[in-house]
N, C-alpha and C. Protein backbone atom coordinates (compact mmCIF):
# COMPACT_ATOMS: atom_id res chain seq x y z
N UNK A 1 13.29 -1.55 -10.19
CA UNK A 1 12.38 -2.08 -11.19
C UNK A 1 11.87 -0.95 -12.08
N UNK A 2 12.08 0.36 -11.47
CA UNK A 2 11.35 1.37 -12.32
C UNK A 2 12.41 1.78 -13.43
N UNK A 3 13.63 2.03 -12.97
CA UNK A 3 14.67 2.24 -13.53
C UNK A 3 14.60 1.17 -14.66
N UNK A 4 14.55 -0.12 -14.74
CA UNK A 4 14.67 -1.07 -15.68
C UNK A 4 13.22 -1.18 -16.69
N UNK A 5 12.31 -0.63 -16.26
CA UNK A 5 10.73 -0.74 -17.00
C UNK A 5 11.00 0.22 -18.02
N UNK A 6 11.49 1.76 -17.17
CA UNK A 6 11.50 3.04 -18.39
C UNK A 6 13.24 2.57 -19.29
N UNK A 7 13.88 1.87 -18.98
CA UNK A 7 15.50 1.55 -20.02
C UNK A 7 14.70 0.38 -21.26
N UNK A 8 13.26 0.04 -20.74
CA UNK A 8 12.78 -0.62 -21.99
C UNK A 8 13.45 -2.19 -21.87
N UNK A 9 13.75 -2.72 -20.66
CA UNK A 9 14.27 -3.82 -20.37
C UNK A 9 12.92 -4.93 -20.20
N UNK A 10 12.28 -4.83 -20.53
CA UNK A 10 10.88 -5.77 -20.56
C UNK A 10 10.09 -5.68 -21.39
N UNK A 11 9.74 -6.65 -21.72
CA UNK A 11 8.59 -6.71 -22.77
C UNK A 11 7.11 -6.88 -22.53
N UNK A 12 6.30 -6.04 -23.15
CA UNK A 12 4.75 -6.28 -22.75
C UNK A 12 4.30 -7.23 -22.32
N UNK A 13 4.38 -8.69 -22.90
CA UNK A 13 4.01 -9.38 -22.26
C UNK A 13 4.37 -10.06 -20.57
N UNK A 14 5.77 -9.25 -20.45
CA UNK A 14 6.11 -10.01 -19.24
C UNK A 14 5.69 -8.84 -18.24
N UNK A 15 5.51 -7.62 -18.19
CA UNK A 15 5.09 -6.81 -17.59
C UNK A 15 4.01 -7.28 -17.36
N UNK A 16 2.92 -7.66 -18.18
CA UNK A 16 1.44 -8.34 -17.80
C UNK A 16 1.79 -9.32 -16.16
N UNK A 17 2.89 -10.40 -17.04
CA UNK A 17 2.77 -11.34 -15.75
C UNK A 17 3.58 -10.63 -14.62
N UNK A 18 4.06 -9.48 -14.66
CA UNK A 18 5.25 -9.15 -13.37
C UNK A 18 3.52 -8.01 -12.35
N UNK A 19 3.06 -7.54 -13.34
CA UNK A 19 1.87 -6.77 -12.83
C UNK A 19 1.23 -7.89 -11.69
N UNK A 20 0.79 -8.71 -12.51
CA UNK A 20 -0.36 -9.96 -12.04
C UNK A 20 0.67 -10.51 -10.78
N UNK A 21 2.05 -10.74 -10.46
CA UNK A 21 2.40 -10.99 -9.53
C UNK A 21 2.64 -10.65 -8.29
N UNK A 22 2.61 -9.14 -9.28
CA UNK A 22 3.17 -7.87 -8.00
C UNK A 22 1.25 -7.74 -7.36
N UNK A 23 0.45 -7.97 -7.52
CA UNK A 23 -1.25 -8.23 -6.87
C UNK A 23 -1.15 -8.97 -6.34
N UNK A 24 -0.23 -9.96 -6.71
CA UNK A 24 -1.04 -11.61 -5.77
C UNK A 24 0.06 -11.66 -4.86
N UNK A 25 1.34 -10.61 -4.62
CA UNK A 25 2.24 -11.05 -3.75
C UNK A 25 1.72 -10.19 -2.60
N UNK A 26 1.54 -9.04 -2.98
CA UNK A 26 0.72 -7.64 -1.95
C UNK A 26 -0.57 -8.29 -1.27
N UNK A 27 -1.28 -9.31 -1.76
CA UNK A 27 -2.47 -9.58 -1.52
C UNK A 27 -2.26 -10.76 -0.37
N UNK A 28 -0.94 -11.44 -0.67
CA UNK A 28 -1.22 -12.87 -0.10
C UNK A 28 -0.09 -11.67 1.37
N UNK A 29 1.01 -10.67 1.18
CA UNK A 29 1.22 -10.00 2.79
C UNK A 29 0.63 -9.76 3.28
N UNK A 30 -0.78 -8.79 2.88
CA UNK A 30 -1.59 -8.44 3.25
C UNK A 30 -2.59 -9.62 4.26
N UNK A 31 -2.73 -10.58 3.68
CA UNK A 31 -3.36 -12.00 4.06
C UNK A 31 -2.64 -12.45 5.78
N UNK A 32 -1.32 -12.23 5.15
CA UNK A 32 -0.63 -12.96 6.49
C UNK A 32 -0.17 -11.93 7.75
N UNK A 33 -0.03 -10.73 7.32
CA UNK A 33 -0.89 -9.95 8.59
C UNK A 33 -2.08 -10.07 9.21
N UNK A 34 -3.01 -9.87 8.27
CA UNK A 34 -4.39 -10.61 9.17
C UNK A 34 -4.39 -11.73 9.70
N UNK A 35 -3.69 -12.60 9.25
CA UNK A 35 -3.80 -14.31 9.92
C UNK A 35 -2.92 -14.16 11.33
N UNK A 36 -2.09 -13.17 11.40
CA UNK A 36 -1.57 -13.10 12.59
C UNK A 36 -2.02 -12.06 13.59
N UNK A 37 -3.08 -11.69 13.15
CA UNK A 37 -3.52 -10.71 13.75
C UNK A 37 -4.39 -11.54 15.36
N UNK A 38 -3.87 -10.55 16.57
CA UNK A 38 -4.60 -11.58 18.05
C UNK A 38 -5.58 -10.40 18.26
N UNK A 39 -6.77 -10.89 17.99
CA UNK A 39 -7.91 -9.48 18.64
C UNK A 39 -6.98 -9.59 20.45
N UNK A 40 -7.12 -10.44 20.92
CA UNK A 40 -7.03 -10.22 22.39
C UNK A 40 -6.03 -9.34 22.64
N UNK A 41 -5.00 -9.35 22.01
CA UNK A 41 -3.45 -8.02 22.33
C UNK A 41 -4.08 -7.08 22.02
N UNK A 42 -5.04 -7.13 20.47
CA UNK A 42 -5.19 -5.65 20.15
C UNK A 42 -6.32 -5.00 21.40
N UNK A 43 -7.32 -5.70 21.79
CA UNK A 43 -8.18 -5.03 22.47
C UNK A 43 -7.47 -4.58 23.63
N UNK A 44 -6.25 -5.28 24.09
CA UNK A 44 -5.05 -4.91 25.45
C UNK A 44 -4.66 -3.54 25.63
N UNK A 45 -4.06 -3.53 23.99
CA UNK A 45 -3.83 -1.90 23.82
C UNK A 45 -4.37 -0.42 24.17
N UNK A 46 -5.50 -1.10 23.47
CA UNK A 46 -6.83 0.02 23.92
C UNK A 46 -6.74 0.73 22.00
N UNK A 47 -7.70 1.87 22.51
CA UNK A 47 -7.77 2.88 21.47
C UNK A 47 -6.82 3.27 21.10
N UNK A 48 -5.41 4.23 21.62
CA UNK A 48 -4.47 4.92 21.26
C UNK A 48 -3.97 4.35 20.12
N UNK A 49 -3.57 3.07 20.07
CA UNK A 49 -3.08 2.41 18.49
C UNK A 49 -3.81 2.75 17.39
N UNK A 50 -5.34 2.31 17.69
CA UNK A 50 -6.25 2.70 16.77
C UNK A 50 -6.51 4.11 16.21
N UNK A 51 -6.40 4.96 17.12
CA UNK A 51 -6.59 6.73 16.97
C UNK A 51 -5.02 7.07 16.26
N UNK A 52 -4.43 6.54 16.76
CA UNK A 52 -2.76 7.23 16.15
C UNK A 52 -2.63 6.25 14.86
N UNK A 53 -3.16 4.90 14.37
CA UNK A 53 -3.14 4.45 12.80
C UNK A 53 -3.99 5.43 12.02
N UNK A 54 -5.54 5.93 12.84
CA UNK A 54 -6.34 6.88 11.80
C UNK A 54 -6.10 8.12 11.72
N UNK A 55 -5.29 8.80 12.28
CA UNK A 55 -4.41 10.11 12.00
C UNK A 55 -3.62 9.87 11.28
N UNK A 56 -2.46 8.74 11.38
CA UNK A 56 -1.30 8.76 10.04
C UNK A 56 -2.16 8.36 8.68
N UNK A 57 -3.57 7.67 8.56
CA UNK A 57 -4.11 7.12 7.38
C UNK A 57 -4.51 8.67 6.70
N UNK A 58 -5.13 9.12 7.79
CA UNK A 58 -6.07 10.68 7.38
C UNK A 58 -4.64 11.56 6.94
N UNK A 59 -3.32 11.42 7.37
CA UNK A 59 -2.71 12.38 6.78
C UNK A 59 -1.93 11.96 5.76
N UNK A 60 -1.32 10.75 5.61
CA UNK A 60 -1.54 10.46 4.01
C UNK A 60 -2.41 10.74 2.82
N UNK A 61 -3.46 10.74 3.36
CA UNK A 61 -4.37 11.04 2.09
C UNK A 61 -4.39 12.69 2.13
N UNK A 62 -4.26 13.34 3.24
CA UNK A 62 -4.42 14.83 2.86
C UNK A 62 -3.19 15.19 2.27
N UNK A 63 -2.03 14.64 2.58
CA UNK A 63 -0.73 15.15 1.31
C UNK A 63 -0.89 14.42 0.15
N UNK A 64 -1.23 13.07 -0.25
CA UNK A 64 -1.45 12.79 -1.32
C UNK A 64 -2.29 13.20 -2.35
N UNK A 65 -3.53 14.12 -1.44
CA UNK A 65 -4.42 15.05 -2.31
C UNK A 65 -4.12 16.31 -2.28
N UNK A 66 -3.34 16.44 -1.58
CA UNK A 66 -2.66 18.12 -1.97
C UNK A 66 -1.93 17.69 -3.19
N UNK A 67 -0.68 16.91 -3.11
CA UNK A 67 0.17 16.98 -4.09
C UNK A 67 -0.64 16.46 -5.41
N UNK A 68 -1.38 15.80 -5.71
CA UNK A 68 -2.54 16.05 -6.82
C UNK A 68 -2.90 17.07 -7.40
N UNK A 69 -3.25 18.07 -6.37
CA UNK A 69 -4.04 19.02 -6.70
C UNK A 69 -3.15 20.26 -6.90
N UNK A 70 -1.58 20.27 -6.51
CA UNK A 70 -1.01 20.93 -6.56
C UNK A 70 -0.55 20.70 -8.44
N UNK A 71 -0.42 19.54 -8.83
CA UNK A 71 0.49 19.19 -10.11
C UNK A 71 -1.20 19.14 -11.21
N UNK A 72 -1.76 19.56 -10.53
CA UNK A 72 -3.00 19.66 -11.66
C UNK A 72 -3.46 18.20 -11.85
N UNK A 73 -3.46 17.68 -11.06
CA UNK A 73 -4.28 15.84 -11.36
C UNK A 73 -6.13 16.19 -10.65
N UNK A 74 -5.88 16.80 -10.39
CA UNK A 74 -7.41 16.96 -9.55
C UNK A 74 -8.26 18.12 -9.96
């Protein structure tokens, strides 16, 4: 899709509606993970799931703010 946006294969207005779709499609996955979400498995697990999702979250954001700060965005 990126390849076809920068060849100038779309027109402003349909980019508006491909934007507005690409929100409401992310929004409604996002939705149906939570709807399937079982507190009772997750509490089964324990912590370790929880501690090892907030280490990969925390280290995404520390390379995504390096490489920012490396290309001069920050």
């Amino acid at each position: 899709m990126v390849g076809l946006n920068s060849a100038g294969v779309f027109r402003p207005e349909t980019l508006d509606s491909l934007k507005n779709l690409s929100k409401f499609l992310m929004v409604a996955a996002l939705a149906a993970i939570g709807l399937n979400t079982k507190f009772k498995e997750m509490k089964k697990s324990g912590i370790n799931p929880m501690i090892h999702g907030f280490i990969t979250s925390l280290l995404v954001v520390i390379v995504a703010i390096s490489v920012e700060y490396f290309m001069g965005l920050v």
